[in-house]
Each structure stands twice: as C-alpha cells, then as structure tokens.
PDB file of N, CA and C in Angstrom:
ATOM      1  N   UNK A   1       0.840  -1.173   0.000  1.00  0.00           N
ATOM      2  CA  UNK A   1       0.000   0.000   0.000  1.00  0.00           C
ATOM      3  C   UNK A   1       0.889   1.240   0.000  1.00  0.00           C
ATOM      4  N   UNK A   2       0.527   2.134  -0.808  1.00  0.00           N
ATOM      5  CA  UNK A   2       1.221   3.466  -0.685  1.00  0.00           C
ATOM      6  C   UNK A   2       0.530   4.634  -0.459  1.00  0.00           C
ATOM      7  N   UNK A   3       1.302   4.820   0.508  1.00  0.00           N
ATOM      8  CA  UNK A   3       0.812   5.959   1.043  1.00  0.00           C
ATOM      9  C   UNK A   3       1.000   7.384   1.041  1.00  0.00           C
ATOM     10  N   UNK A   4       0.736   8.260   0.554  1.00  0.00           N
ATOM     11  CA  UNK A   4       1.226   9.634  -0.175  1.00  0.00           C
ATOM     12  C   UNK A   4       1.913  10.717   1.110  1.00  0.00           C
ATOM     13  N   UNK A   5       2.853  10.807   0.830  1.00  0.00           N
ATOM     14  CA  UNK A   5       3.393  11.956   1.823  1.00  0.00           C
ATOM     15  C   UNK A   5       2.839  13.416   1.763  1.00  0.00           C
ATOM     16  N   UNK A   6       2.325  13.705   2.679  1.00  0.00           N
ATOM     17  CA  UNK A   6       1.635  14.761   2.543  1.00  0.00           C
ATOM     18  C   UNK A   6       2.386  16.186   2.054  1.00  0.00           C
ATOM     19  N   UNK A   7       2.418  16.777   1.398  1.00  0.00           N
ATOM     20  CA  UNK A   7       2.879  17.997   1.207  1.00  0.00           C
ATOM     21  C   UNK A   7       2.511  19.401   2.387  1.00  0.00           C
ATOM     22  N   UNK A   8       3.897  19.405   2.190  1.00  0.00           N
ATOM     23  CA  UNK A   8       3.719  20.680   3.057  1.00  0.00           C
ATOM     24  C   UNK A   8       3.756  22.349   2.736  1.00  0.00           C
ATOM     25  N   UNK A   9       2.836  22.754   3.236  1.00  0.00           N
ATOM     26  CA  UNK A   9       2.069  24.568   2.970  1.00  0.00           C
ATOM     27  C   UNK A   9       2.501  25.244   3.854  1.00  0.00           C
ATOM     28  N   UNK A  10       3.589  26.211   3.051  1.00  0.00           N
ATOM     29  CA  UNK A  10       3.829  27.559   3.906  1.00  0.00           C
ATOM     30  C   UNK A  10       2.959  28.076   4.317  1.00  0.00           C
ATOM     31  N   UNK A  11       2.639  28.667   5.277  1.00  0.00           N
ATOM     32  CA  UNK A  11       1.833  29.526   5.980  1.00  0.00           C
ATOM     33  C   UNK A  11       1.843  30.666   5.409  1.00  0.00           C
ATOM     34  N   UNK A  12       2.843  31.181   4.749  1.00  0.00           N
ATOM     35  CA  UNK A  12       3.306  32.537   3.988  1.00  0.00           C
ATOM     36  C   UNK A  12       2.910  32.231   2.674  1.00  0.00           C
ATOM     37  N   UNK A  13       2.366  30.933   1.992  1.00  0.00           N
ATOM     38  CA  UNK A  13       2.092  30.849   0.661  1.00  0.00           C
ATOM     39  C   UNK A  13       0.463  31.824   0.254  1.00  0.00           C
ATOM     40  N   UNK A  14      -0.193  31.947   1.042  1.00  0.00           N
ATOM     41  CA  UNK A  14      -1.413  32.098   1.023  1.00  0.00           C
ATOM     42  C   UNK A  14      -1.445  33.385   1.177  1.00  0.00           C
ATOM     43  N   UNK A  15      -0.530  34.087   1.697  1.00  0.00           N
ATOM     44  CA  UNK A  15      -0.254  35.718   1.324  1.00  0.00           C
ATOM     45  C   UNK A  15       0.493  36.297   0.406  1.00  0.00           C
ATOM     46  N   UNK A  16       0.526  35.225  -0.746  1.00  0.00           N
ATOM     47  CA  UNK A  16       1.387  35.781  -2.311  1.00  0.00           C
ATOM     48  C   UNK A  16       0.276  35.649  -3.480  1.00  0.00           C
ATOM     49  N   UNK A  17       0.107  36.227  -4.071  1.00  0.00           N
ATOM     50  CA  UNK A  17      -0.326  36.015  -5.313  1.00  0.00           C
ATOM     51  C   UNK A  17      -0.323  34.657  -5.979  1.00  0.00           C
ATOM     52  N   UNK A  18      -1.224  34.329  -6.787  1.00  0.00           N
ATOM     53  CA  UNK A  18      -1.025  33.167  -7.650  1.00  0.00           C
ATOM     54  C   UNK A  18      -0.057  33.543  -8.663  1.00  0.00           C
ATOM     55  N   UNK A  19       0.763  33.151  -9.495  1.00  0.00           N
ATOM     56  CA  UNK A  19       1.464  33.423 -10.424  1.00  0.00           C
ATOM     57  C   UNK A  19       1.151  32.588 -11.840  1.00  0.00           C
ATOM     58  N   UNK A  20       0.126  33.412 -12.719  1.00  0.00           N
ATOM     59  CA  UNK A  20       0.132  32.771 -13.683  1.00  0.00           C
ATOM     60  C   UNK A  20       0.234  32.872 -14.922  1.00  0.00           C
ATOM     61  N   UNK A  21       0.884  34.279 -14.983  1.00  0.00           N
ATOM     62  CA  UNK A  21       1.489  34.890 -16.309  1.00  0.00           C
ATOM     63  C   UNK A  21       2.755  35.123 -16.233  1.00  0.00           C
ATOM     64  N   UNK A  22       3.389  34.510 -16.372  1.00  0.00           N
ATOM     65  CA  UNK A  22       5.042  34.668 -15.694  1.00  0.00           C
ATOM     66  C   UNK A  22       5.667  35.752 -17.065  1.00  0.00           C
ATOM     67  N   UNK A  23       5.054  35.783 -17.765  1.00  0.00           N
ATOM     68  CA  UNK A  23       5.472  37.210 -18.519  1.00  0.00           C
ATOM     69  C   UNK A  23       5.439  38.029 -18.396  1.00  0.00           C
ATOM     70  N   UNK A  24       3.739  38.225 -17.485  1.00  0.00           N
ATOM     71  CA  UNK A  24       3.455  39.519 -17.177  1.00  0.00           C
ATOM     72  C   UNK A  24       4.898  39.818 -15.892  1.00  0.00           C
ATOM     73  N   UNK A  25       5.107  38.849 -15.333  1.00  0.00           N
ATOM     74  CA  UNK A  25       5.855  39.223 -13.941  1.00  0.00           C
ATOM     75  C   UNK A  25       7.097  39.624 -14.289  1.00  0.00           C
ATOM     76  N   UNK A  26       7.428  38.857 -15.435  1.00  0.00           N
ATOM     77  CA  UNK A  26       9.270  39.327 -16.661  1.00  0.00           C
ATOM     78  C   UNK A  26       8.735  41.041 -16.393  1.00  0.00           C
ATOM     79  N   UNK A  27       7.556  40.881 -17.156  1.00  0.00           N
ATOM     80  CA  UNK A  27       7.188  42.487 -17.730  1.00  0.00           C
ATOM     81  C   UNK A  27       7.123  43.556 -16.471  1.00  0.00           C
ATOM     82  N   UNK A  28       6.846  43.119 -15.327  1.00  0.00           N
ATOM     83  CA  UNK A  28       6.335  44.018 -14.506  1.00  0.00           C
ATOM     84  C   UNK A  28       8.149  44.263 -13.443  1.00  0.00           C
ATOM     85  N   UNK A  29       8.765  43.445 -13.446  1.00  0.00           N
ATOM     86  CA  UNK A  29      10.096  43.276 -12.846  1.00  0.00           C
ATOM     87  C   UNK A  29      10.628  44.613 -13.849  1.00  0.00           C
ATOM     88  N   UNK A  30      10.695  44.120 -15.275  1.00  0.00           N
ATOM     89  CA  UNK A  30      11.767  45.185 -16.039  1.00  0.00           C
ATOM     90  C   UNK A  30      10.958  46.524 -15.677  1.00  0.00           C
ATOM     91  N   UNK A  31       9.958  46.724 -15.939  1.00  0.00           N
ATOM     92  CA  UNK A  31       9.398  47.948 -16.098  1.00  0.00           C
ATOM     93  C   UNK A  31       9.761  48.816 -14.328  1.00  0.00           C
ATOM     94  N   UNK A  32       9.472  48.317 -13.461  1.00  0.00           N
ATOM     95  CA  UNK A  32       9.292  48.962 -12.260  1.00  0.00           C
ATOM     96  C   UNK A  32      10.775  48.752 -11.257  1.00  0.00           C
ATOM     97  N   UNK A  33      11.531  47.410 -11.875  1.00  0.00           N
ATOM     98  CA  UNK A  33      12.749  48.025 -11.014  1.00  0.00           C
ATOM     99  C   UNK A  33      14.103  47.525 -11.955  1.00  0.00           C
ATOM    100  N   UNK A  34      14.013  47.000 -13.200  1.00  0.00           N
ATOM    101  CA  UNK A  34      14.939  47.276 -14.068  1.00  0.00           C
ATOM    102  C   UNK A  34      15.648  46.548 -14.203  1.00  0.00           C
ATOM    103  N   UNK A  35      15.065  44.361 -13.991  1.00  0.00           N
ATOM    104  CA  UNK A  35      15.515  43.008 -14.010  1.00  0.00           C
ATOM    105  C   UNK A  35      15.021  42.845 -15.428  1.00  0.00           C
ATOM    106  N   UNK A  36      16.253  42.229 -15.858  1.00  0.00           N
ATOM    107  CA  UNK A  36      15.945  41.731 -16.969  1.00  0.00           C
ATOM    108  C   UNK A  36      15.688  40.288 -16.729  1.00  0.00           C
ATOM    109  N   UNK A  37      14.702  39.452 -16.891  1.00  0.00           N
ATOM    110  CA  UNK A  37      14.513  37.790 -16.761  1.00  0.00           C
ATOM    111  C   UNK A  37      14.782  37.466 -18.534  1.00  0.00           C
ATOM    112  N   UNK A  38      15.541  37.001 -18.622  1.00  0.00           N
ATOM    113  CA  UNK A  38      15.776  36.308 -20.232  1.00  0.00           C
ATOM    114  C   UNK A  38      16.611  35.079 -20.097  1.00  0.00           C
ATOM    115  N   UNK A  39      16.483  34.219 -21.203  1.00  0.00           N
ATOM    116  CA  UNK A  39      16.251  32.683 -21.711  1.00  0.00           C
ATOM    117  C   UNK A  39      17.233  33.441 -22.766  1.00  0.00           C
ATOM    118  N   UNK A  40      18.606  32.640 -22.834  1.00  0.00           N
ATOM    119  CA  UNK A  40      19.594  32.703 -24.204  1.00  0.00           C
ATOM    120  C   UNK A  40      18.942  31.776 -25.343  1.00  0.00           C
ATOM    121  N   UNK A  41      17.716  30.572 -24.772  1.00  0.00           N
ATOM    122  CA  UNK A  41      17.369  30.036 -25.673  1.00  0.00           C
ATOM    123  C   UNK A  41      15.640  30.497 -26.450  1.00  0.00           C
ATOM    124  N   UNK A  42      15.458  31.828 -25.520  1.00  0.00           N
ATOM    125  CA  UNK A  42      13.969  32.400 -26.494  1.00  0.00           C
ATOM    126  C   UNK A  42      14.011  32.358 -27.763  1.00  0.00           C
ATOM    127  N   UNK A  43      13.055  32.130 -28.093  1.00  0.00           N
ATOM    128  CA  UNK A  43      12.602  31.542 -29.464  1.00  0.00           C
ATOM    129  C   UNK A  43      12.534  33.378 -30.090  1.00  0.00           C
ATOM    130  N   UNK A  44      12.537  34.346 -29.562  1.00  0.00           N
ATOM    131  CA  UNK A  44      11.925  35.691 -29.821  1.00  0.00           C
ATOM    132  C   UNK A  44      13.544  36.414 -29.988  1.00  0.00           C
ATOM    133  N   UNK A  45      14.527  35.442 -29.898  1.00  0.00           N
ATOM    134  CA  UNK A  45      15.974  36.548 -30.051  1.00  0.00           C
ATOM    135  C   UNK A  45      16.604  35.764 -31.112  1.00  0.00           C
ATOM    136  N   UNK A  46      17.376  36.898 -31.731  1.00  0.00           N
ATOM    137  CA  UNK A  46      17.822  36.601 -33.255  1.00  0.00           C
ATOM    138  C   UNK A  46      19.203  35.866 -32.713  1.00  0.00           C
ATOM    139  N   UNK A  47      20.192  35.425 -33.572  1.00  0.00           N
ATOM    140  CA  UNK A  47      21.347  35.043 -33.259  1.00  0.00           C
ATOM    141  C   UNK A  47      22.205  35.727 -32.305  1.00  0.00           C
ATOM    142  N   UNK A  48      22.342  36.691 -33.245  1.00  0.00           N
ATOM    143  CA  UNK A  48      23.612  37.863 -32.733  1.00  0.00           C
ATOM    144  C   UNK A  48      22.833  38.078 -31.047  1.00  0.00           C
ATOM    145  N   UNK A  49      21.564  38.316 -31.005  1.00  0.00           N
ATOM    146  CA  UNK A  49      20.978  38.675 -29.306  1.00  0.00           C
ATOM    147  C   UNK A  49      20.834  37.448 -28.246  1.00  0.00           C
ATOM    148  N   UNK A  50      20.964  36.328 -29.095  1.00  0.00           N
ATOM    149  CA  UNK A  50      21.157  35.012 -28.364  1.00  0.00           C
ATOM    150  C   UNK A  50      22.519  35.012 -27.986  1.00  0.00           C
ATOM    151  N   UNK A  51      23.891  34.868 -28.605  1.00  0.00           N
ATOM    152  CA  UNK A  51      24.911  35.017 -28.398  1.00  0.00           C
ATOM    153  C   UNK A  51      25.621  36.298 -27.187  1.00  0.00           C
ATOM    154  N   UNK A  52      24.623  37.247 -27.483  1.00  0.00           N
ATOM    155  CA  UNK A  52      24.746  38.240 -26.454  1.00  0.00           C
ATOM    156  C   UNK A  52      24.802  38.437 -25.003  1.00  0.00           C
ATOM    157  N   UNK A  53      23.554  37.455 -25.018  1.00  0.00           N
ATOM    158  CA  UNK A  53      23.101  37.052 -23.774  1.00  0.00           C
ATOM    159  C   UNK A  53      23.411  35.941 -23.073  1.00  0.00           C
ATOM    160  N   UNK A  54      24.001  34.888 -24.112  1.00  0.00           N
ATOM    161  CA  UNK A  54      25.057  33.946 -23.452  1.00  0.00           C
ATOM    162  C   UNK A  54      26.170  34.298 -22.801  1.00  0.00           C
ATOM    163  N   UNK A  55      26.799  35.438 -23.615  1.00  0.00           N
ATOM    164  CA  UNK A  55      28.130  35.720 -23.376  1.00  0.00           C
ATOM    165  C   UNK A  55      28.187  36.718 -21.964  1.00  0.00           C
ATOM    166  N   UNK A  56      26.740  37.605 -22.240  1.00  0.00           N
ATOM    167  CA  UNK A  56      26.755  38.278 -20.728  1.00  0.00           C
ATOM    168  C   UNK A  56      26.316  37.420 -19.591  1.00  0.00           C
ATOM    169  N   UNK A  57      25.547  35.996 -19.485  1.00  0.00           N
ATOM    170  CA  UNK A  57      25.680  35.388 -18.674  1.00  0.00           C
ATOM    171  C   UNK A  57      26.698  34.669 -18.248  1.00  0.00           C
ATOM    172  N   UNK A  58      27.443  33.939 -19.175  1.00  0.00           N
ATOM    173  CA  UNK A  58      28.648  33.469 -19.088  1.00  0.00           C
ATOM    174  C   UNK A  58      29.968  34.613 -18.139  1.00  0.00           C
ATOM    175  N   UNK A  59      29.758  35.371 -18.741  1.00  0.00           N
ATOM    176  CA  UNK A  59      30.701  36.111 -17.887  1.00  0.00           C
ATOM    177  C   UNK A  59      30.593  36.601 -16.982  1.00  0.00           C
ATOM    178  N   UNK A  60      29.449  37.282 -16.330  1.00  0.00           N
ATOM    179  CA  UNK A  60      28.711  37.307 -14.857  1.00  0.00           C
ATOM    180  C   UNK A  60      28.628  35.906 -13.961  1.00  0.00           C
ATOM    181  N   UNK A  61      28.466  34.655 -14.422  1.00  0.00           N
ATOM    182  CA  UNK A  61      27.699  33.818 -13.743  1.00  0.00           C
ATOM    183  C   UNK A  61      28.286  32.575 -13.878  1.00  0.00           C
ATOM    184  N   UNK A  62      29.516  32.846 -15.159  1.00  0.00           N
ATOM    185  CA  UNK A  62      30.115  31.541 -15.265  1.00  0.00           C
ATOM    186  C   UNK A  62      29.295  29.845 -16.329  1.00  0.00           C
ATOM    187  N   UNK A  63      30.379  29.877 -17.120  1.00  0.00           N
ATOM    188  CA  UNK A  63      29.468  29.116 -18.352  1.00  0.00           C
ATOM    189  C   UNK A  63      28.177  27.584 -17.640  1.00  0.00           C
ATOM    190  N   UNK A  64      27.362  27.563 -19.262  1.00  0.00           N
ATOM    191  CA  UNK A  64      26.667  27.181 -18.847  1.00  0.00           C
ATOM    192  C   UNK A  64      26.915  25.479 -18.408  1.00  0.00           C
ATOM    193  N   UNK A  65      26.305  25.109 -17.567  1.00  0.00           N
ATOM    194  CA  UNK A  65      26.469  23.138 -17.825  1.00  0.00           C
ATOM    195  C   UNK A  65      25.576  22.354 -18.910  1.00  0.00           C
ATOM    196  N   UNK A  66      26.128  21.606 -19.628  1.00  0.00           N
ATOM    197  CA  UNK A  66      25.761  21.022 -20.951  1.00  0.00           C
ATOM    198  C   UNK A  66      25.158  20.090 -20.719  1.00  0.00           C
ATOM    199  N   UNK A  67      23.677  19.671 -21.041  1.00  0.00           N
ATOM    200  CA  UNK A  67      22.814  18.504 -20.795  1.00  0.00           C
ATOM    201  C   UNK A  67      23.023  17.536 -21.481  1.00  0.00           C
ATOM    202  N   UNK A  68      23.515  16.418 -21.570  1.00  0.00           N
ATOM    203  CA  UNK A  68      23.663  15.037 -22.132  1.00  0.00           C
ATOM    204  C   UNK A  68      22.121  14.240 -22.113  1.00  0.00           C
ATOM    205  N   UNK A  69      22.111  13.614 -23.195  1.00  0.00           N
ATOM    206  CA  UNK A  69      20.982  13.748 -24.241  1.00  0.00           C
ATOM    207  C   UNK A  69      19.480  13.484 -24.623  1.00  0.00           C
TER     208      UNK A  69
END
C-alpha cells in the first residue's frame, strides 16, 4: 500500500499572489525596477541577441552546464 506523503504549505504561501502569467511578472520586474529575466534560448531573439546574452551570462555567472541527451 502506498501511502502519499503529505505535502507541506507555507503559511506565507497564502499571502502571495497566484502566479500565472510569468510574462506579465518578466514584464512588470523590467518595467518597475529594471531586471531583466531572459532565456539565451527564447525563441523571440535573433542570433547575434542570443549570443549576447550567453556571453553576458557566461561572464557574470560563469558558463553554462551542458545537458547530455
């Protein structure tokens, strides 16, 4: 028999927002305090802005780890 481990609920979860446009939240971060949230692999950046953003993560944060297959 298995028996499900119950999950456990912050007490503090229930005083946050649901989050269910995580774009809008990209959108509302850049606009009001000036985070950029970006993906080197968005489908919405050309080469040269993909490469950009690798290279500025890479060098802030240290390269990426390579997923095997």
């Amino acid at each position: 028999m298995k028996i499900p481990n119950p999950r456990y609920r912050c007490p503090l979860a229930k005083l946050q927002p649901e989050v269910t446009d995580l774009e809008a939240v990209k959108r509302r971060g850049w606009r009001d305090q000036h985070i950029l949230v970006v993906s080197p692999d968005d489908d919405r950046l050309d080469w040269t802005e993909h490469e950009l953003v690798r290279q500025i993560g890479e060098r802030l944060y240290g390269t990426r780890e390579r997923r095997h297959g």
